[in-house]
Protein backbone atom coordinates (compact mmCIF):
# COMPACT_ATOMS: atom_id res chain seq x y z
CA UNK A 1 12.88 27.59 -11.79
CA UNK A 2 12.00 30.54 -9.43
CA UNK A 3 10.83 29.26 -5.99
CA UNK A 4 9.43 31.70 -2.81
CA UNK A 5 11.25 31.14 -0.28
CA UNK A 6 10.41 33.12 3.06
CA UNK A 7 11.58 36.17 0.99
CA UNK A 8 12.57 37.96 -2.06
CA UNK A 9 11.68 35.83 -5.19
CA UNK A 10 14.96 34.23 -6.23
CA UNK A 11 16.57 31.90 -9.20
CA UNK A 12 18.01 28.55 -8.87
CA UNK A 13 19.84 27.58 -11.76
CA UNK A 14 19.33 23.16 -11.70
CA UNK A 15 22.10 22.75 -13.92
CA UNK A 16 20.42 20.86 -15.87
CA UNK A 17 18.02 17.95 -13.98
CA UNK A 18 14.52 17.92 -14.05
CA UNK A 19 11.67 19.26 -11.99
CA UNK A 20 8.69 17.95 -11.54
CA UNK A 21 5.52 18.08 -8.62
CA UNK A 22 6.34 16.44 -5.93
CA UNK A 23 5.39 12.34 -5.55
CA UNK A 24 2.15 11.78 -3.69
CA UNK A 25 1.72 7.61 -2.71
CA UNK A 26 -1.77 7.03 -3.03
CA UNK A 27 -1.86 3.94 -1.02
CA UNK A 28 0.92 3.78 1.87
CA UNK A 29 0.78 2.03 5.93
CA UNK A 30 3.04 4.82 6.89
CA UNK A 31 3.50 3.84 10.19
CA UNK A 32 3.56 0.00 9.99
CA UNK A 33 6.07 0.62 6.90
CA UNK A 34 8.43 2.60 9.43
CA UNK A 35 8.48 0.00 12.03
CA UNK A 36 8.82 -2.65 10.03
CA UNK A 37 11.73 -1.31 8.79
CA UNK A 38 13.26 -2.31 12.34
CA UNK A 39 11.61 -6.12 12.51
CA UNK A 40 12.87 -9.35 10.46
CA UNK A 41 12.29 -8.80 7.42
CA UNK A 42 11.44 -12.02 4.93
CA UNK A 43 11.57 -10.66 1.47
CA UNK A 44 13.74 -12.83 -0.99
CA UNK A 45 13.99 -16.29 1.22
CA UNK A 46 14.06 -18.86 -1.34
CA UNK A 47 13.38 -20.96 0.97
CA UNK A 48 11.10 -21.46 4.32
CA UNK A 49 14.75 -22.87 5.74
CA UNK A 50 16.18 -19.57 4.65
CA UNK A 51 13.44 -17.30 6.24
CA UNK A 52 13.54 -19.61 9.24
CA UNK A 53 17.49 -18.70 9.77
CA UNK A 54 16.64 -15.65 9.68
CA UNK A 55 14.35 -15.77 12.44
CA UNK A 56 16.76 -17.67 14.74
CA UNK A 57 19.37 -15.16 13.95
CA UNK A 58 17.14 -11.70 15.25
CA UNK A 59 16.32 -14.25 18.12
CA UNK A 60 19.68 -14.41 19.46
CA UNK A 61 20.09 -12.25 22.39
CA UNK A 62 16.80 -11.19 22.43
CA UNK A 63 15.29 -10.64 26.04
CA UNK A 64 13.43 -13.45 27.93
CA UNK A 65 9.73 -12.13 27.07
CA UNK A 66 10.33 -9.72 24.03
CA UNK A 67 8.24 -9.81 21.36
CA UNK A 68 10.05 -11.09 18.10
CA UNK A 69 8.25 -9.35 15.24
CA UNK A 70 8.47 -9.74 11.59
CA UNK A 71 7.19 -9.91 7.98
CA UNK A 72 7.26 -10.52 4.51
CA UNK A 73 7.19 -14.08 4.18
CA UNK A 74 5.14 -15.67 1.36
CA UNK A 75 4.61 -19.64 0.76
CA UNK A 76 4.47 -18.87 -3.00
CA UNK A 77 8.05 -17.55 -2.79
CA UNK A 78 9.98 -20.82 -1.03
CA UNK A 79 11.00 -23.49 -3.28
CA UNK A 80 9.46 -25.89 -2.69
CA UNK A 81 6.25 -23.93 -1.44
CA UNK A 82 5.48 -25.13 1.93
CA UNK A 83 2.87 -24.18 4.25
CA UNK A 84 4.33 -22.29 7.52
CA UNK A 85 3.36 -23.54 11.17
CA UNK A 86 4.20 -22.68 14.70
CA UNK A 87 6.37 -26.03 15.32
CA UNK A 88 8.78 -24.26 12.92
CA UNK A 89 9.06 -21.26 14.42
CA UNK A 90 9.54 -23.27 18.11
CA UNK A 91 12.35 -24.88 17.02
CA UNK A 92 13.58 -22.12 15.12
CA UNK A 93 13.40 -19.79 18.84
CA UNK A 94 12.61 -21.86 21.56
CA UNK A 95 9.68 -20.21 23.59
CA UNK A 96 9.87 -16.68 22.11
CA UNK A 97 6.78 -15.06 21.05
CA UNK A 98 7.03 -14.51 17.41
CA UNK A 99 4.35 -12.67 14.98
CA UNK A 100 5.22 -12.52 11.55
CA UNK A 101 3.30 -10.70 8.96
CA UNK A 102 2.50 -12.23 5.11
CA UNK A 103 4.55 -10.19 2.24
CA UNK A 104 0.55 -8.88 1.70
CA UNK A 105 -0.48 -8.33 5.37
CA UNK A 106 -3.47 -10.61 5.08
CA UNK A 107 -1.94 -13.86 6.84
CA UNK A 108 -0.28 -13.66 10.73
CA UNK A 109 2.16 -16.87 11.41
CA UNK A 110 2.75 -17.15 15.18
CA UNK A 111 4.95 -19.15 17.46
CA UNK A 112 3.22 -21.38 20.41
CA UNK A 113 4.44 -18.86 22.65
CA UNK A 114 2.67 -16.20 20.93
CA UNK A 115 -0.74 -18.16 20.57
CA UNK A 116 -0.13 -18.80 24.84
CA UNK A 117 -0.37 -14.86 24.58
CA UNK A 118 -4.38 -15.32 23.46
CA UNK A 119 -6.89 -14.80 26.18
CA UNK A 120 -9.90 -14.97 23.98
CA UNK A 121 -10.97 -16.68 20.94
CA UNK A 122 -8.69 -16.58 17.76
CA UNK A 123 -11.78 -16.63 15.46
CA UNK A 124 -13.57 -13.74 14.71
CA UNK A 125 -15.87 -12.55 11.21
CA UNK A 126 -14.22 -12.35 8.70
CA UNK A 127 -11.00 -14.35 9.77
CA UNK A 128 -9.16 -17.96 9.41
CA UNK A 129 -7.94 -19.41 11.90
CA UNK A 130 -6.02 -22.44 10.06
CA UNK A 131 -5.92 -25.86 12.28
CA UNK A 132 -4.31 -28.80 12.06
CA UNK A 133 -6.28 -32.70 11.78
CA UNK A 134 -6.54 -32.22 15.73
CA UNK A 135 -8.40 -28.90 15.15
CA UNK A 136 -5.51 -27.17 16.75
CA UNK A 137 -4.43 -24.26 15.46
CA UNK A 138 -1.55 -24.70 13.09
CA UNK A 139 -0.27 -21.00 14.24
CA UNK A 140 -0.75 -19.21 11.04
CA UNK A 141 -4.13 -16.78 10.64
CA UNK A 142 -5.53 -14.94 8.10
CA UNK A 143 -7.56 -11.93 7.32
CA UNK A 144 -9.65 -10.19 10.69
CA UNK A 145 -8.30 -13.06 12.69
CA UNK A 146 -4.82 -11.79 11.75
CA UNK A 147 -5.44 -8.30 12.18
CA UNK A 148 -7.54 -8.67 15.42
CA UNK A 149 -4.32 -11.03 16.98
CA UNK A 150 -1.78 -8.47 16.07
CA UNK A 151 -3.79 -5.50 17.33
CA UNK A 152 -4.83 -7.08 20.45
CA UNK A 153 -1.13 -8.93 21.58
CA UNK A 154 1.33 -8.62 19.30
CA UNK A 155 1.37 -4.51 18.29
CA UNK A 156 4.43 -1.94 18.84
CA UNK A 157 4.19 0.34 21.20
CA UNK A 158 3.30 3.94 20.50
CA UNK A 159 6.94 4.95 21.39
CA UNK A 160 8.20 2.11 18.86
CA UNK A 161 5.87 3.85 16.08
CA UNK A 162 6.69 7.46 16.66
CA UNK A 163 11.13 6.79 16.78
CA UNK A 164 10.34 4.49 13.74
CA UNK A 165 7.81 6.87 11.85
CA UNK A 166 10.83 10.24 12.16
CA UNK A 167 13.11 8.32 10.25
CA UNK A 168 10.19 7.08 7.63
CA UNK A 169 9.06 10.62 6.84
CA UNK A 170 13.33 11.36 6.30
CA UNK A 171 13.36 8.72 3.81
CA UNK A 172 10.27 8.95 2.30
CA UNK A 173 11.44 13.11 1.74
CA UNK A 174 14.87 11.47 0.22
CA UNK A 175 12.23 9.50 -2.16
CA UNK A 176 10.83 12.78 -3.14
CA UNK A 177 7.41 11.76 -1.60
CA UNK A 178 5.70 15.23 -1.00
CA UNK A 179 1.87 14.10 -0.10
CA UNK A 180 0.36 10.21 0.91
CA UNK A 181 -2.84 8.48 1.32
CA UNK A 182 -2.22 6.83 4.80
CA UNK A 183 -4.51 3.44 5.34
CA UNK A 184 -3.46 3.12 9.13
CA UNK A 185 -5.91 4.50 10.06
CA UNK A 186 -6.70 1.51 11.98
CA UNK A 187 -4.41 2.51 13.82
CA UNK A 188 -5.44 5.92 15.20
CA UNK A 189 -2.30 7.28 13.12
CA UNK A 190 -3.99 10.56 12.66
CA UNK A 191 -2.82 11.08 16.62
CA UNK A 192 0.79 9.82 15.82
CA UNK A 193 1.52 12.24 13.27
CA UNK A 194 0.31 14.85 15.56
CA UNK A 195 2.58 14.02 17.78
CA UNK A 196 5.54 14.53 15.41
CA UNK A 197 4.59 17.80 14.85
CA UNK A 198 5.30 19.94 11.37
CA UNK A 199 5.65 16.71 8.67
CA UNK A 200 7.34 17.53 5.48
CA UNK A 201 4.51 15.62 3.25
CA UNK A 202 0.86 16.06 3.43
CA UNK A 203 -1.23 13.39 5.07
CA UNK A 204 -4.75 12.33 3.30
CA UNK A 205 -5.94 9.96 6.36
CA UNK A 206 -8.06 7.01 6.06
CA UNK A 207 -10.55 5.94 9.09
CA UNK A 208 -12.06 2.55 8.95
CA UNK A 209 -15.38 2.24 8.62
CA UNK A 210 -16.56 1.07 11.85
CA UNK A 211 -14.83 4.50 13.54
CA UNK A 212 -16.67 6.64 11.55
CA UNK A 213 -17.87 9.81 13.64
CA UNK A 214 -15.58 8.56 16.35
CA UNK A 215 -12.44 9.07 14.94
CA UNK A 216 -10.66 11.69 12.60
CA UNK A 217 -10.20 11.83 8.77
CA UNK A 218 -10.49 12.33 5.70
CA UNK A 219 -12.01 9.16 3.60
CA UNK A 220 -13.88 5.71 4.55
CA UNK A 221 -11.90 2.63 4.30
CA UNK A 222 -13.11 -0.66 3.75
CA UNK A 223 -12.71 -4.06 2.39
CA UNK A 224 -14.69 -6.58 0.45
CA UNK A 225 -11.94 -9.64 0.40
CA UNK A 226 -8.14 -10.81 0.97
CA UNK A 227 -5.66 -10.74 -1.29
CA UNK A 228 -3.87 -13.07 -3.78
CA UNK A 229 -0.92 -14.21 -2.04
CA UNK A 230 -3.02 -15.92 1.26
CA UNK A 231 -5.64 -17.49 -1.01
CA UNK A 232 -8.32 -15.26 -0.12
CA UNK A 233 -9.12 -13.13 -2.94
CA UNK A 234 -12.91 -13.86 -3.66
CA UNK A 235 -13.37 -14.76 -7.35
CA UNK A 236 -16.08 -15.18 -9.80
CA UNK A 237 -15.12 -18.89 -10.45
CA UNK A 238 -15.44 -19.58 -6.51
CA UNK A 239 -13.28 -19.34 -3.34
CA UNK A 240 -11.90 -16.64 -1.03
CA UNK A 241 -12.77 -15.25 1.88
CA UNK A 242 -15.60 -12.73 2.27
CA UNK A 243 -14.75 -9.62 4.88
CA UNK A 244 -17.35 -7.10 3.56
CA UNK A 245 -20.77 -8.20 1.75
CA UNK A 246 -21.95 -5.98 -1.07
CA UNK A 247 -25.22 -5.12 1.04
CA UNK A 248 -22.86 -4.16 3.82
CA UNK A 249 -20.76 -2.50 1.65
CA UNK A 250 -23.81 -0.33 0.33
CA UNK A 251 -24.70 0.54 4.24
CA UNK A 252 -21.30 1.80 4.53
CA UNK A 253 -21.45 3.94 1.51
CA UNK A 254 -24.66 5.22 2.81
CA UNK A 255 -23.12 6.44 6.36
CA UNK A 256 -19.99 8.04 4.76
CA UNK A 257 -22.01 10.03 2.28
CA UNK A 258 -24.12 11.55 5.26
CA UNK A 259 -20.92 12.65 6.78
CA UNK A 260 -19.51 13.58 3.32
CA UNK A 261 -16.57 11.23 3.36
CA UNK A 262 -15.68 9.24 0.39
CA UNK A 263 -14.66 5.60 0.32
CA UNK A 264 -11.70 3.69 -0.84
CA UNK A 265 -12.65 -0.23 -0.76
CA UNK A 266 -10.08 -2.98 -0.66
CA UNK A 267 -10.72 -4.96 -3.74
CA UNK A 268 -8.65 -7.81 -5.23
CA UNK A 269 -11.08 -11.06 -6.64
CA UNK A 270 -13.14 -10.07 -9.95
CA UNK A 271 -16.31 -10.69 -7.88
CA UNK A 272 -15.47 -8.68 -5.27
CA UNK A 273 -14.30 -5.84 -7.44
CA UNK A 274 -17.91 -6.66 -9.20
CA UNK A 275 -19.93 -6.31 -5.91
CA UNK A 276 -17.59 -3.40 -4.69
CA UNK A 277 -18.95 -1.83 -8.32
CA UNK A 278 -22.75 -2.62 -7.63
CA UNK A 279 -22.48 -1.26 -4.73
CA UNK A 280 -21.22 1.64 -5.35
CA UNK A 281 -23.95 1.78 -8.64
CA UNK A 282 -27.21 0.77 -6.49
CA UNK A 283 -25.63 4.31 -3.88
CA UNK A 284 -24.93 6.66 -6.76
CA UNK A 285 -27.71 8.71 -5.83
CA UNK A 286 -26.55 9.29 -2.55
CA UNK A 287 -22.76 10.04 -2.78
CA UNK A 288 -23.16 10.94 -6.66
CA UNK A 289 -24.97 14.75 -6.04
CA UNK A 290 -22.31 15.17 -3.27
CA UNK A 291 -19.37 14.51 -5.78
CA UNK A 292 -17.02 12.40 -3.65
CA UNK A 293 -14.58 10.51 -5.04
CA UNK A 294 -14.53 7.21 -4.85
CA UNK A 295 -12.07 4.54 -5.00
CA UNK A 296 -11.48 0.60 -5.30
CA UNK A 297 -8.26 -0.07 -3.87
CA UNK A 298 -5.87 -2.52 -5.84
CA UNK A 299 -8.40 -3.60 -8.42
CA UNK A 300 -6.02 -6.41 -9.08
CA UNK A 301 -8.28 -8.85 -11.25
CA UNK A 302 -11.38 -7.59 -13.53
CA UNK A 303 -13.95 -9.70 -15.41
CA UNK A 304 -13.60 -8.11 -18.81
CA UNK A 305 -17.34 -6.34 -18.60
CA UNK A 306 -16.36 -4.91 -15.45
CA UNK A 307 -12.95 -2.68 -16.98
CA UNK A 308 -15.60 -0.12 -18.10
CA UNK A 309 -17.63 -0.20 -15.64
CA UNK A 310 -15.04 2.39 -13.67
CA UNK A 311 -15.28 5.13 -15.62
CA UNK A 312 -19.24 5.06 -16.12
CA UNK A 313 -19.57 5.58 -12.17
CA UNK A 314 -16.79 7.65 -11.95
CA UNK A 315 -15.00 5.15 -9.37
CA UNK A 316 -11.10 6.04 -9.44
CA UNK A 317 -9.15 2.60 -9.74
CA UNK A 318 -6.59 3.10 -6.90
CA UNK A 319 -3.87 0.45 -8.22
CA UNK A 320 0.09 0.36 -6.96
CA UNK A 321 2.17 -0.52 -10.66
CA UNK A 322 4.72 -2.75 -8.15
CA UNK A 323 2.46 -5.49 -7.52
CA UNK A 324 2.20 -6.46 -10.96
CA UNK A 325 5.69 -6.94 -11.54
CA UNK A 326 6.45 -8.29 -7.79
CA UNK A 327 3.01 -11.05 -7.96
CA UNK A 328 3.68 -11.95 -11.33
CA UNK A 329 4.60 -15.73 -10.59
CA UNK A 330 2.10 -16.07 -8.08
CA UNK A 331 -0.53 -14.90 -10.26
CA UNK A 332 0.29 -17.42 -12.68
CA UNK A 333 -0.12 -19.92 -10.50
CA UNK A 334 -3.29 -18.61 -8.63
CA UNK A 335 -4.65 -17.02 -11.47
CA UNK A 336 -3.97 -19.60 -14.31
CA UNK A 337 -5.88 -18.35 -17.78
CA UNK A 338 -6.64 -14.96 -15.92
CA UNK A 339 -3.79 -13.05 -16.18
CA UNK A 340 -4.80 -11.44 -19.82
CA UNK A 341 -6.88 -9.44 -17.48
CA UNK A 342 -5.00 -9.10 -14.40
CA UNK A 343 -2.97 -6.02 -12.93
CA UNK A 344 -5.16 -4.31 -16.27
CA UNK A 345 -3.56 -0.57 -16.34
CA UNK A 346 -3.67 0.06 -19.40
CA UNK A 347 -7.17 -1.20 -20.19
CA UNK A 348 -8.69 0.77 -17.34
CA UNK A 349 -7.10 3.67 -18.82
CA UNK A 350 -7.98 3.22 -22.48
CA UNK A 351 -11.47 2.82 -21.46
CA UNK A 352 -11.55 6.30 -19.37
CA UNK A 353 -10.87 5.07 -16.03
CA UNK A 354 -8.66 7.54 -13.68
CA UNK A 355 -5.84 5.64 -11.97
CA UNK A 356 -3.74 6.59 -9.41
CA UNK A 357 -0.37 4.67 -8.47
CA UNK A 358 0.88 4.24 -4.60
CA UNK A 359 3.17 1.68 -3.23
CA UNK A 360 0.59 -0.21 -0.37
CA UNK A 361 4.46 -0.11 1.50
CA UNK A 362 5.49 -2.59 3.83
CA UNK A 363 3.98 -4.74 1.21
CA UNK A 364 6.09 -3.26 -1.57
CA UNK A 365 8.81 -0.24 -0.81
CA UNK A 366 7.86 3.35 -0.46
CA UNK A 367 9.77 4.53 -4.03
CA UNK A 368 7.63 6.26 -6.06
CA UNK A 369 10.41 6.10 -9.26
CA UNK A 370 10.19 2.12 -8.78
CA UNK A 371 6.69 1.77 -9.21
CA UNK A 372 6.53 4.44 -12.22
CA UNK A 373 9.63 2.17 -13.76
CA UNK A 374 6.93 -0.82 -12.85
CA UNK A 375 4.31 0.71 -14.74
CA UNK A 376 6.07 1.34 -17.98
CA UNK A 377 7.96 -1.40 -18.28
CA UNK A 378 6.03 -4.63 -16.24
CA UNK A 379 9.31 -5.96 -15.31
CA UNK A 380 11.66 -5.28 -12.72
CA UNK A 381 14.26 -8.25 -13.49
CA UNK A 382 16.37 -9.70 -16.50
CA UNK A 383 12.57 -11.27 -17.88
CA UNK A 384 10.43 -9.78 -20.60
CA UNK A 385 7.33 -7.82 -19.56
CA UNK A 386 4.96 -9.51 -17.96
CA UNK A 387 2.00 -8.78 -20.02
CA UNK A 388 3.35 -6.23 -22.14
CA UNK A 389 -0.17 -5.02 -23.75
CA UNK A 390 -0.62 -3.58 -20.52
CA UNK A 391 2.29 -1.19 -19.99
CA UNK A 392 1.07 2.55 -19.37
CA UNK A 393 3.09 5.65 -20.80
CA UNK A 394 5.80 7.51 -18.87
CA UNK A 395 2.77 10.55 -19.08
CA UNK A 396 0.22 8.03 -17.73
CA UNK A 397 2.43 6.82 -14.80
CA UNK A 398 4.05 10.28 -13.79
CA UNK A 399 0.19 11.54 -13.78
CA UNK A 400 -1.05 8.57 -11.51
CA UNK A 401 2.11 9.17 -9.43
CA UNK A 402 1.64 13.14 -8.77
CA UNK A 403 -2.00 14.87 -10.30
CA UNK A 404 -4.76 11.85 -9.66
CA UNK A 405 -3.51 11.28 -6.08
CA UNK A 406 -4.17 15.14 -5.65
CA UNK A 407 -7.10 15.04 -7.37
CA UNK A 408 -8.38 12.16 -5.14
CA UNK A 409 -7.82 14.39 -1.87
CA UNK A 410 -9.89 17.41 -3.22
CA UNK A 411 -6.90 19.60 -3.49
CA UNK A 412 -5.87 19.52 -7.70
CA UNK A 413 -6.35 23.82 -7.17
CA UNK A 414 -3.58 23.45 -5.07
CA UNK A 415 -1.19 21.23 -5.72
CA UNK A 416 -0.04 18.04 -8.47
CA UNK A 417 1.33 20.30 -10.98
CA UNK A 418 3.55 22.63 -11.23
CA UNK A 419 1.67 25.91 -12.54
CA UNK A 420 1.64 29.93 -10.76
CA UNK A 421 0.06 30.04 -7.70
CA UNK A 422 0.19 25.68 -6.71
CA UNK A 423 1.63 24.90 -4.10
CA UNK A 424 5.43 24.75 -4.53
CA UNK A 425 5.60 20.65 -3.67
CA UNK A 426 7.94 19.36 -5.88
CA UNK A 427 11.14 16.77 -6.67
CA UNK A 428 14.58 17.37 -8.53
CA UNK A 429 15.54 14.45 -10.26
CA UNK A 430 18.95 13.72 -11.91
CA UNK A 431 17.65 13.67 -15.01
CA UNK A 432 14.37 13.73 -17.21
CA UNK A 433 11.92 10.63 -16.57
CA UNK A 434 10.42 11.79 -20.03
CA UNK A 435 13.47 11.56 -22.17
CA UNK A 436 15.79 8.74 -20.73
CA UNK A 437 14.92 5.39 -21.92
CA UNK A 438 12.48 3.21 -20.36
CA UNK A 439 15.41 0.78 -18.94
CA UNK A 440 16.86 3.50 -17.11
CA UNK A 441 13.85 4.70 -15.28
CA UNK A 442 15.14 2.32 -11.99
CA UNK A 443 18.41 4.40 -11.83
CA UNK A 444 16.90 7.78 -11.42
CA UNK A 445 18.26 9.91 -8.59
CA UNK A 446 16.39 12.09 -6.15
CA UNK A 447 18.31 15.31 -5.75
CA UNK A 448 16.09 17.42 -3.55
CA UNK A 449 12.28 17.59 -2.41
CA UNK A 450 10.58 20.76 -1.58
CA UNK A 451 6.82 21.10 0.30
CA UNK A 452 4.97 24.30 0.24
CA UNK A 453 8.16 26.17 -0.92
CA UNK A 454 10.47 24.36 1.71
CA UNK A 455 13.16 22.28 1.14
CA UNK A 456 12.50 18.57 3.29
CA UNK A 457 15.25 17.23 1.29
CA UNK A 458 18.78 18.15 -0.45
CA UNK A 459 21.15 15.50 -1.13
CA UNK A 460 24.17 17.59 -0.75
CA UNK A 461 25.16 18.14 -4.71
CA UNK A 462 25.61 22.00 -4.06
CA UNK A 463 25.56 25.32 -2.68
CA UNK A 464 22.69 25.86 -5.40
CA UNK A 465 20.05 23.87 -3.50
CA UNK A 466 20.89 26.00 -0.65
């Protein structure tokens, strides 16, 4: 390898690991992944007793007032599955305001305490606000009504993000993560990585769709529906919750393409991956000319006439490899007789699509090597591959995980692969992701990251990195 350093061209001998470009996330919260590293997290309860301990545990201690925040809970994952409600959580923590995020992001479940917090109505478009046979609310809300809670009374302070987002962007550079596709922009997070000053990855920002003109970046995000794990995931065969309507959707298309900003749509359901599709059909002639690159964001279930349908508009199928292997239960469940054509990698890519790979972190974990060890082998346990026909090559997931993202962002001159005169963004691995077997791909070991010819990462095996 010969790398330009500040100076003279020199050698570095890598002893034999591997090189590759560096790991660009297509889909990543960056800053609600780094301060939820901090909160209580919910992950693996096998129980809603379990995640409840765990709640009365981070409560101990805690200052009269403070805000007890968490996620990663997910009724599908308790046995048996129970639905959450705020007289758990008030006997779990006796009047302490508690907000805990779904595992997906898309459901909010909230103590009594934190609902006394609400000054305003808890419904709003697009949302859910559950209740209970009094019409009470039951303490658990999904979708907009979610979002619009936890932005309004229940978000960290800028402070929290900014300590929490400096030790994200060390481990994310330990990960080998040279470049991401940030979806906070909700968030205004354009303004908190400014704030940290020189980043060692490259930041494609998202701005939602209703801030357009009013707020920096780079692409349009939207969404058409919710997601599998709260129920909301708006399919063909009925039910789910509608955020976005395909007419609305179209509009939005329309106004981004003035301002020459493409769009990345959340899209789970197979009818509202179908209307995210028309819409972007019945627009071509008005983002088509301009050549932006559009996206559908998770493209987790497809009606089978639908697959091609990505490549013959040209619409990149933005997909994260983790969620097939981490939702496979609850898609069985949810998605009973569906599944042949669920999480469908391999069929978007046999019929032309292009697919890029991110992690959609806190929801899964910002590790690129997991979710290219996802993609090959559809398993990340003891079981056999969950849908096996749809496995994509080492080639395919490595390319999803490093050239389409940099594609996507306009910059594949630049950077994505390593060639004279890219950008020198790249990873050291222990050894070669191409010629190890599939069942070692998990155990892969980040030696060193480098952006733009600078080293963001060095794990200490020698002078040689130096």
């Amino acid at each position: 390898m010969v790398s330009r350093l500040r100076g003279p061209v020199r050698e570095i001998d890598l002893g034999g690991a591997c090189v590759l470009p560096g790991f660009n996330d297509a889909h990543v919260h960056f800053p609600t992944w780094a301060v939820a590293q901090e909160q209580v997290r919910l992950e693996g309860a096998r129980t809603i007793s379990e995640a409840l301990e765990r709640v009365a545990a981070a409560a101990r201690g805690l200052p009269a007032g403070r805000w007890l925040r968490g996620f990663g809970w997910r009724t599908g994952d308790w046995d048996p599955p129970v639905e959450p409600d705020r007289a758990m959580l008030d006997r779990a923590a006796p009047d302490v305001p508690i907000a805990l995020m779904a595992r997906d992001y898309h459901s909010l479940w909230l103590s009594s305490a934190a609902l006394a917090a609400a000054d305003a109505s808890l419904a709003v478009p697009g949302g859910v606000v559950e209740v209970d046979e009094e019409g009470a609310p039951t303490g658990v809300l999904r979708e907009t009504a979610a979002w619009s809670f936890r932005d309004r009374w229940a978000s960290p302070s800028r402070d929290e993000y900014l300590d929490a987002m400096r030790t994200g962007l060390s481990v994310a550079a330990a990960r080998g993560v040279t470049a991401i596709h940030d979806k906070d922009g909700w968030l205004d997070s354009p303004s908190l990585f400014a704030a940290l000053g020189e980043l060692p990855l490259r930041v494609w920002q998202s701005v939602p769709h209703d801030r357009m003109g009013a707020q920096r970046g780079d692409y349009v995000k939207a969404f058409m529906d919710g997601t599998v794990g709260s129920a909301t995931a708006r399919l063909v065969s009925g039910g789910g919750v509608q955020i976005t309507s395909r007419p609305e959707f179209e509009e939005i298309i329309v106004r981004a393409a003035e301002r020459g900003l493409p769009v990345a749509v959340h899209a789970i359901g197979d009818l509202a991956n179908r209307e995210a599709l028309d819409a972007f059909a019945a627009t071509r002639s008005h983002w088509g000319p301009k050549r932006l690159r559009q996206r559908i964001e998770h493209a987790q279930l497809l009606a089978p006439e639908d697959v091609g349908r990505f490549a013959e508009l040209g619409v990149t199928a933005s997909v994260q490899f983790s969620h097939a292997t981490a939702d496979r239960d609850l898609a069985d469940t949810a998605w009973a007789g569906m599944t042949d054509r669920a999480y469908a990698y391999r069929a978007l890519l046999d019929a032309g699509a292009r697919l890029v790979n991110g992690s959609d972190a806190p929801v899964e974990e910002l590790d690129p090597l997991a979710g290219i060890a996802a993609g090959v082998l559809r398993t990340r346990d003891e079981r056999p591959a969950w849908h096996p026909e749809q496995r994509v090559t080492i080639g395919a997931a490595v390319h999803a995980s490093t050239v389409g993202p940099a594609w996507l962002a306009g910059d594949e001159a630049k950077r994505g692969r390593l060639a004279p005169g890219m950008l020198a963004d790249l990873v050291i691995l222990d050894r070669d992701p191409f010629t190890v077997a599939p069942e070692e791909l998990g155990s892969l070991r980040v030696l060193a990251t480098m952006k733009g010819g600078q080293w963001t990462y060095r794990s200490g095996v020698g002078s040689e990195y130096a």
